[in-house]
PDB file of N, CA and C in Angstrom:
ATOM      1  N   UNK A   1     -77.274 -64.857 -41.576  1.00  0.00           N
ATOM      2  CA  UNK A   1     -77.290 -64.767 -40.132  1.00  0.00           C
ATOM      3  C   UNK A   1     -77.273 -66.161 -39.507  1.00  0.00           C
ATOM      4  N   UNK A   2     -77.981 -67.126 -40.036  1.00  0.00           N
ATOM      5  CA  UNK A   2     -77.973 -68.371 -39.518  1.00  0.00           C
ATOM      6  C   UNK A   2     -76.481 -68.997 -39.840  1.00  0.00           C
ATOM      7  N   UNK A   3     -75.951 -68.736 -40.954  1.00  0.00           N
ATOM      8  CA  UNK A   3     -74.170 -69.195 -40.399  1.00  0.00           C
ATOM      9  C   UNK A   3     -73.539 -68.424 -39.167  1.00  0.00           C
ATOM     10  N   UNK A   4     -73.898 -67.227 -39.372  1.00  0.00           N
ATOM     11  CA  UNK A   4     -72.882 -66.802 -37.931  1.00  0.00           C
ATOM     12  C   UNK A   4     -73.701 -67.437 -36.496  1.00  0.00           C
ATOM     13  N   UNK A   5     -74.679 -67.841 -36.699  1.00  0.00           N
ATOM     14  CA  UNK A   5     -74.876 -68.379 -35.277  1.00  0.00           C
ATOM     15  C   UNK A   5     -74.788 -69.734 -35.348  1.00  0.00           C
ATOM     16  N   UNK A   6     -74.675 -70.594 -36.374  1.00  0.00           N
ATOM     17  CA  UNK A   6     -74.158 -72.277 -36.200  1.00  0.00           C
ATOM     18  C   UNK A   6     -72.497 -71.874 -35.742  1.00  0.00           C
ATOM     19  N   UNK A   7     -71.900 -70.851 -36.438  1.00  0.00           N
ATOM     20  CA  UNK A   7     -70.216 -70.816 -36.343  1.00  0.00           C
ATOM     21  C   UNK A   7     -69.891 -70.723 -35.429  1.00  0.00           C
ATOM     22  N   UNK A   8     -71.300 -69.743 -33.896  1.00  0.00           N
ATOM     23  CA  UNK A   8     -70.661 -69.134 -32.731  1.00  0.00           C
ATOM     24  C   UNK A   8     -71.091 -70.197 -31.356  1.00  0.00           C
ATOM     25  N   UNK A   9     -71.745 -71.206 -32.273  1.00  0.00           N
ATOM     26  CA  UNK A   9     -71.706 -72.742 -31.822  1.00  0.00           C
ATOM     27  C   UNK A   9     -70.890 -73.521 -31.637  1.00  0.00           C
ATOM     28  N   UNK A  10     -69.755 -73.369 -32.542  1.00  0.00           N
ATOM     29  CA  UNK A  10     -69.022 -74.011 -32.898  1.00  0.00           C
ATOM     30  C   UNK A  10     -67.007 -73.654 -32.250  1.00  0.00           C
ATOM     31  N   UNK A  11     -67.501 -72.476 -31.658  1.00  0.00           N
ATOM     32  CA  UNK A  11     -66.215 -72.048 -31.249  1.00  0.00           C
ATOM     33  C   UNK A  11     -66.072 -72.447 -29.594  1.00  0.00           C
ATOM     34  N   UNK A  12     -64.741 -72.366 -29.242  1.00  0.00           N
ATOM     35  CA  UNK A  12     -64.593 -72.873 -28.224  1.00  0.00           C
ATOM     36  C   UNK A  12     -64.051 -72.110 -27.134  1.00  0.00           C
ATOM     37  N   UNK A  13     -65.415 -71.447 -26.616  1.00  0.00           N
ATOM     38  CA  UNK A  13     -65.090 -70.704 -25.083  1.00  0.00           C
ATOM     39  C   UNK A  13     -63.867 -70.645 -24.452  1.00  0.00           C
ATOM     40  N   UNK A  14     -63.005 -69.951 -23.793  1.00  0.00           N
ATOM     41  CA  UNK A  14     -62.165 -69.903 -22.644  1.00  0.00           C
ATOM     42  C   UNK A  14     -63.088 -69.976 -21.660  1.00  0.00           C
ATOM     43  N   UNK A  15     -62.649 -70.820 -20.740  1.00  0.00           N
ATOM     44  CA  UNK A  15     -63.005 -71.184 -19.107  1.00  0.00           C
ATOM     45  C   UNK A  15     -63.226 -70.127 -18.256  1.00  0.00           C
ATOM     46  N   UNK A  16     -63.773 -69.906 -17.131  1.00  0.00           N
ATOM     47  CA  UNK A  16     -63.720 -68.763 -16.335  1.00  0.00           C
ATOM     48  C   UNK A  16     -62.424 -68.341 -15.799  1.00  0.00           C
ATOM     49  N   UNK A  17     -61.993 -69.585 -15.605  1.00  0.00           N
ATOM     50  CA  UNK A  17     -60.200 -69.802 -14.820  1.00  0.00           C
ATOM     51  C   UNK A  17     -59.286 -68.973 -15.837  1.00  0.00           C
ATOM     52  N   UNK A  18     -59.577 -69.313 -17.288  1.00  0.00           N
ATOM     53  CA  UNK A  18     -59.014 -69.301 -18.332  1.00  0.00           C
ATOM     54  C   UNK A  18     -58.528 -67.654 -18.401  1.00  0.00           C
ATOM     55  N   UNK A  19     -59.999 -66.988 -18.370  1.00  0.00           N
ATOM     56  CA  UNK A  19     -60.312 -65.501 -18.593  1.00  0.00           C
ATOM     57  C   UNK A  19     -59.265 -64.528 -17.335  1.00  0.00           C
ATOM     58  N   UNK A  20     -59.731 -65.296 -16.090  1.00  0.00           N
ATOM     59  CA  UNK A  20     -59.180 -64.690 -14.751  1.00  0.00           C
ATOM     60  C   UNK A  20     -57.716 -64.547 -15.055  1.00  0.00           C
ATOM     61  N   UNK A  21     -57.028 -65.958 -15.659  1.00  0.00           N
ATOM     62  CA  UNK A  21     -55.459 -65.911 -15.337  1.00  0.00           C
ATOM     63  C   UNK A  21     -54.565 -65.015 -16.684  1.00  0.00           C
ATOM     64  N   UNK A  22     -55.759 -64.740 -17.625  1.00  0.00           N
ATOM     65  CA  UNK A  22     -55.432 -63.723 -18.756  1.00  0.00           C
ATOM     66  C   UNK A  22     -55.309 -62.673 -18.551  1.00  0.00           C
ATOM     67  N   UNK A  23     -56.567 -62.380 -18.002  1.00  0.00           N
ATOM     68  CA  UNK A  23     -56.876 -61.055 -17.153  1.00  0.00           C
ATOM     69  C   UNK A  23     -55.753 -60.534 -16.713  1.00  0.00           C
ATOM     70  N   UNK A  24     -55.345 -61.124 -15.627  1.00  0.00           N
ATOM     71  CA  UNK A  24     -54.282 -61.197 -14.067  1.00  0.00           C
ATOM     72  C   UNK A  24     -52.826 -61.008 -15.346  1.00  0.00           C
ATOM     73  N   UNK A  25     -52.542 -61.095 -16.177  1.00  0.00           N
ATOM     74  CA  UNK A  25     -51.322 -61.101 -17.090  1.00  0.00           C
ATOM     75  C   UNK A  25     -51.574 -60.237 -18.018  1.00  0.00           C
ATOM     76  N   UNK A  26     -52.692 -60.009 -18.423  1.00  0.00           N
ATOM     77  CA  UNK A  26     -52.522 -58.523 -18.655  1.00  0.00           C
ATOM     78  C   UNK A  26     -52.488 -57.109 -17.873  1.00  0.00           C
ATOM     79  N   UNK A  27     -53.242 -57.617 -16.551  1.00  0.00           N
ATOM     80  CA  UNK A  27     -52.870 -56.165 -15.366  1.00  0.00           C
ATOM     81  C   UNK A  27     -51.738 -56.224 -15.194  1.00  0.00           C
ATOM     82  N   UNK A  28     -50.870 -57.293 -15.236  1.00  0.00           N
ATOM     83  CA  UNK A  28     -49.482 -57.184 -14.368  1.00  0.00           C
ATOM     84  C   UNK A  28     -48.610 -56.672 -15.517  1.00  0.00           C
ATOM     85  N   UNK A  29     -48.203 -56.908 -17.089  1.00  0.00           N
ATOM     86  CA  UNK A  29     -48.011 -56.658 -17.963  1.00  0.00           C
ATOM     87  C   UNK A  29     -47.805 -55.407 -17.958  1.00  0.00           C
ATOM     88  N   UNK A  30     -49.084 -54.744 -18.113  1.00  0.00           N
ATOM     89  CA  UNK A  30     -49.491 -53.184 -18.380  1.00  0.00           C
ATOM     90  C   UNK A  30     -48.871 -52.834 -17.157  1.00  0.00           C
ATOM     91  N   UNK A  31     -49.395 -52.986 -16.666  1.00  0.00           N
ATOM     92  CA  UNK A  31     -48.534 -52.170 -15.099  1.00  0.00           C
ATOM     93  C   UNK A  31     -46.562 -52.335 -14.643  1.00  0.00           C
ATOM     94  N   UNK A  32     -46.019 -53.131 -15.146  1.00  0.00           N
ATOM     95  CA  UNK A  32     -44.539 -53.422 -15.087  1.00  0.00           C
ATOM     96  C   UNK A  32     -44.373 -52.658 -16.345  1.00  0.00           C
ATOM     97  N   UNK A  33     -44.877 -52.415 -17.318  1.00  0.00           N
ATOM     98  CA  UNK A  33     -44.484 -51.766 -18.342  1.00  0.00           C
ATOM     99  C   UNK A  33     -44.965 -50.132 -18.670  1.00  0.00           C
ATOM    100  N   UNK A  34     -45.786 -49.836 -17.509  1.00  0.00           N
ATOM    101  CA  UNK A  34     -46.475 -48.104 -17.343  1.00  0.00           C
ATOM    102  C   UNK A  34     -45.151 -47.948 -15.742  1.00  0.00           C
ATOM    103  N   UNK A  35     -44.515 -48.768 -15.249  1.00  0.00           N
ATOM    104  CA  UNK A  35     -43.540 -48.245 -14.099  1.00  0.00           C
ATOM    105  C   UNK A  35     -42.778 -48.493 -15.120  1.00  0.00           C
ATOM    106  N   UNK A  36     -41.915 -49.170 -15.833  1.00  0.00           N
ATOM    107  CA  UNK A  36     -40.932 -48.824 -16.442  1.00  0.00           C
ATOM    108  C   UNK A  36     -40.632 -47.949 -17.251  1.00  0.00           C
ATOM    109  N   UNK A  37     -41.691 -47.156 -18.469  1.00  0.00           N
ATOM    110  CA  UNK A  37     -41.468 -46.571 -19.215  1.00  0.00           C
ATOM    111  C   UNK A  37     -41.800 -44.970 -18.463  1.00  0.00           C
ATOM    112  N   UNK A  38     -42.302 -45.357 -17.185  1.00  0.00           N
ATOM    113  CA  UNK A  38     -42.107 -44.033 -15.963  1.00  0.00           C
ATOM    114  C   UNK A  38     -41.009 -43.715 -15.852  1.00  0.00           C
ATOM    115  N   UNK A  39     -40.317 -44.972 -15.355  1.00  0.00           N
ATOM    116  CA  UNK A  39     -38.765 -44.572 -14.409  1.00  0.00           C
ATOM    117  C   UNK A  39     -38.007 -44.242 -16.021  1.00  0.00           C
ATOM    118  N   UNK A  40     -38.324 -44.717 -17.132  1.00  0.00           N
ATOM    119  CA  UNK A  40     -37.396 -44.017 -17.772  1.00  0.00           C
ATOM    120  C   UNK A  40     -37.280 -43.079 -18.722  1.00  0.00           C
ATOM    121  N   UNK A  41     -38.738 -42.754 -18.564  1.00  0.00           N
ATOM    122  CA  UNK A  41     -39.077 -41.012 -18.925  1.00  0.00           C
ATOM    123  C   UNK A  41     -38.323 -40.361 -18.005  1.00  0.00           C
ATOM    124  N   UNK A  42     -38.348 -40.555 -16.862  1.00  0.00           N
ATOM    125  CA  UNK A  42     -38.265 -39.733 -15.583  1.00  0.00           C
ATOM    126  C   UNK A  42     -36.351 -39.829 -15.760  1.00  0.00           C
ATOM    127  N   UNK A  43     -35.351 -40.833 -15.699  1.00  0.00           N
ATOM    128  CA  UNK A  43     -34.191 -40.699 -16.322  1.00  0.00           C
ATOM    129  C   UNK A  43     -33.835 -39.984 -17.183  1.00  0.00           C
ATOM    130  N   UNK A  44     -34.664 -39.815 -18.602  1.00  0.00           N
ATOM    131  CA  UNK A  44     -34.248 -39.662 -19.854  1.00  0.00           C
ATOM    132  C   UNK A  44     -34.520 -37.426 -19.308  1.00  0.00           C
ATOM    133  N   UNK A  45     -35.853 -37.156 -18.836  1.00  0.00           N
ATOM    134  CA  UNK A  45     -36.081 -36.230 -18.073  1.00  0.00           C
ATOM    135  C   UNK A  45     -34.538 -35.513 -17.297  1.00  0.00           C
ATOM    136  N   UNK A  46     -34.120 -35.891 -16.209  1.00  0.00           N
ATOM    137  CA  UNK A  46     -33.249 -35.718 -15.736  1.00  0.00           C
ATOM    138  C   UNK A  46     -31.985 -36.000 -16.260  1.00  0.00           C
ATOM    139  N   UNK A  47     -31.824 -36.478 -17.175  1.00  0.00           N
ATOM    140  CA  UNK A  47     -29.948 -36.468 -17.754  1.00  0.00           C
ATOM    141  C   UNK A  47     -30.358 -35.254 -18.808  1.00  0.00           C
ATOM    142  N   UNK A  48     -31.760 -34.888 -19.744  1.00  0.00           N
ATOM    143  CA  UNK A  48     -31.836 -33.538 -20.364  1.00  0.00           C
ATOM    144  C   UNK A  48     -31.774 -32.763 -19.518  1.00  0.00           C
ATOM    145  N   UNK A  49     -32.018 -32.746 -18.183  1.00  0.00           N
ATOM    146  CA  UNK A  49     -31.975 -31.237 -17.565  1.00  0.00           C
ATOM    147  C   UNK A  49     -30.721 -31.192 -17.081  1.00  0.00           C
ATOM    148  N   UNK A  50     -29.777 -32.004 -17.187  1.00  0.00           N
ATOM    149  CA  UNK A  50     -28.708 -32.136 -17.035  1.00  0.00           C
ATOM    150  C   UNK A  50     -27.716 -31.627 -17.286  1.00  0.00           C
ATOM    151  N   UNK A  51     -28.169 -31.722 -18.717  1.00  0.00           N
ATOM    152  CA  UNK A  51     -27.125 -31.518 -20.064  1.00  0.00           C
ATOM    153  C   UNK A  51     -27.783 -30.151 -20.186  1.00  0.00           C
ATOM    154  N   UNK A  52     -28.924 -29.689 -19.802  1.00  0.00           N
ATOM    155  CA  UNK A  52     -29.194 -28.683 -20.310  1.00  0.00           C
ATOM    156  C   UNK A  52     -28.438 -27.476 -19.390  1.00  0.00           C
ATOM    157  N   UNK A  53     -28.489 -27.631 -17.975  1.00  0.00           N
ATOM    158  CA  UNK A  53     -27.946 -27.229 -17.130  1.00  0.00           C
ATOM    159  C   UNK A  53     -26.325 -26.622 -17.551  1.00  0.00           C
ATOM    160  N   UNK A  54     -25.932 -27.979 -17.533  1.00  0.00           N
ATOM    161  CA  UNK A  54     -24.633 -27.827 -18.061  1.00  0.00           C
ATOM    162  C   UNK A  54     -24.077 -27.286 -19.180  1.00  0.00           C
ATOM    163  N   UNK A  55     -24.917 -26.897 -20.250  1.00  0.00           N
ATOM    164  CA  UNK A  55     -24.998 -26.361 -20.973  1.00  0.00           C
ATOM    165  C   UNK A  55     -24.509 -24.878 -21.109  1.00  0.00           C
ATOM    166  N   UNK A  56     -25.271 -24.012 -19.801  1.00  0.00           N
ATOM    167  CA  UNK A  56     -25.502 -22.833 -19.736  1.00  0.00           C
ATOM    168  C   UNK A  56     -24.698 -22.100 -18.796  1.00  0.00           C
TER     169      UNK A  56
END
């Protein structure tokens, strides 16, 4: 136990700034990539009902 707490001495924090602008790039990330894989469910959705349509 006393190595893992000299080791967690020894590591080197991210900044508060650091955390915020990670943060901020992973909300924007996740979110450009939960609208895209929307709009193209929602495409892939509508050209099957398409074809299915047309189908019948």
């Amino acid at each position: 136990m006393e190595d893992v707490r000299a080791e967690t001495k020894r590591v080197t924090w991210p900044s508060a700034q650091q955390i915020r602008a990670t943060t901020v790039v992973v909300i924007l990330t996740v979110f450009f990539f939960g609208v895209y894989f929307g709009v193209l469910d929602w495409v892939f959705s509508a050209a099957i009902g398409w074809l299915l349509r047309l189908g019948s």
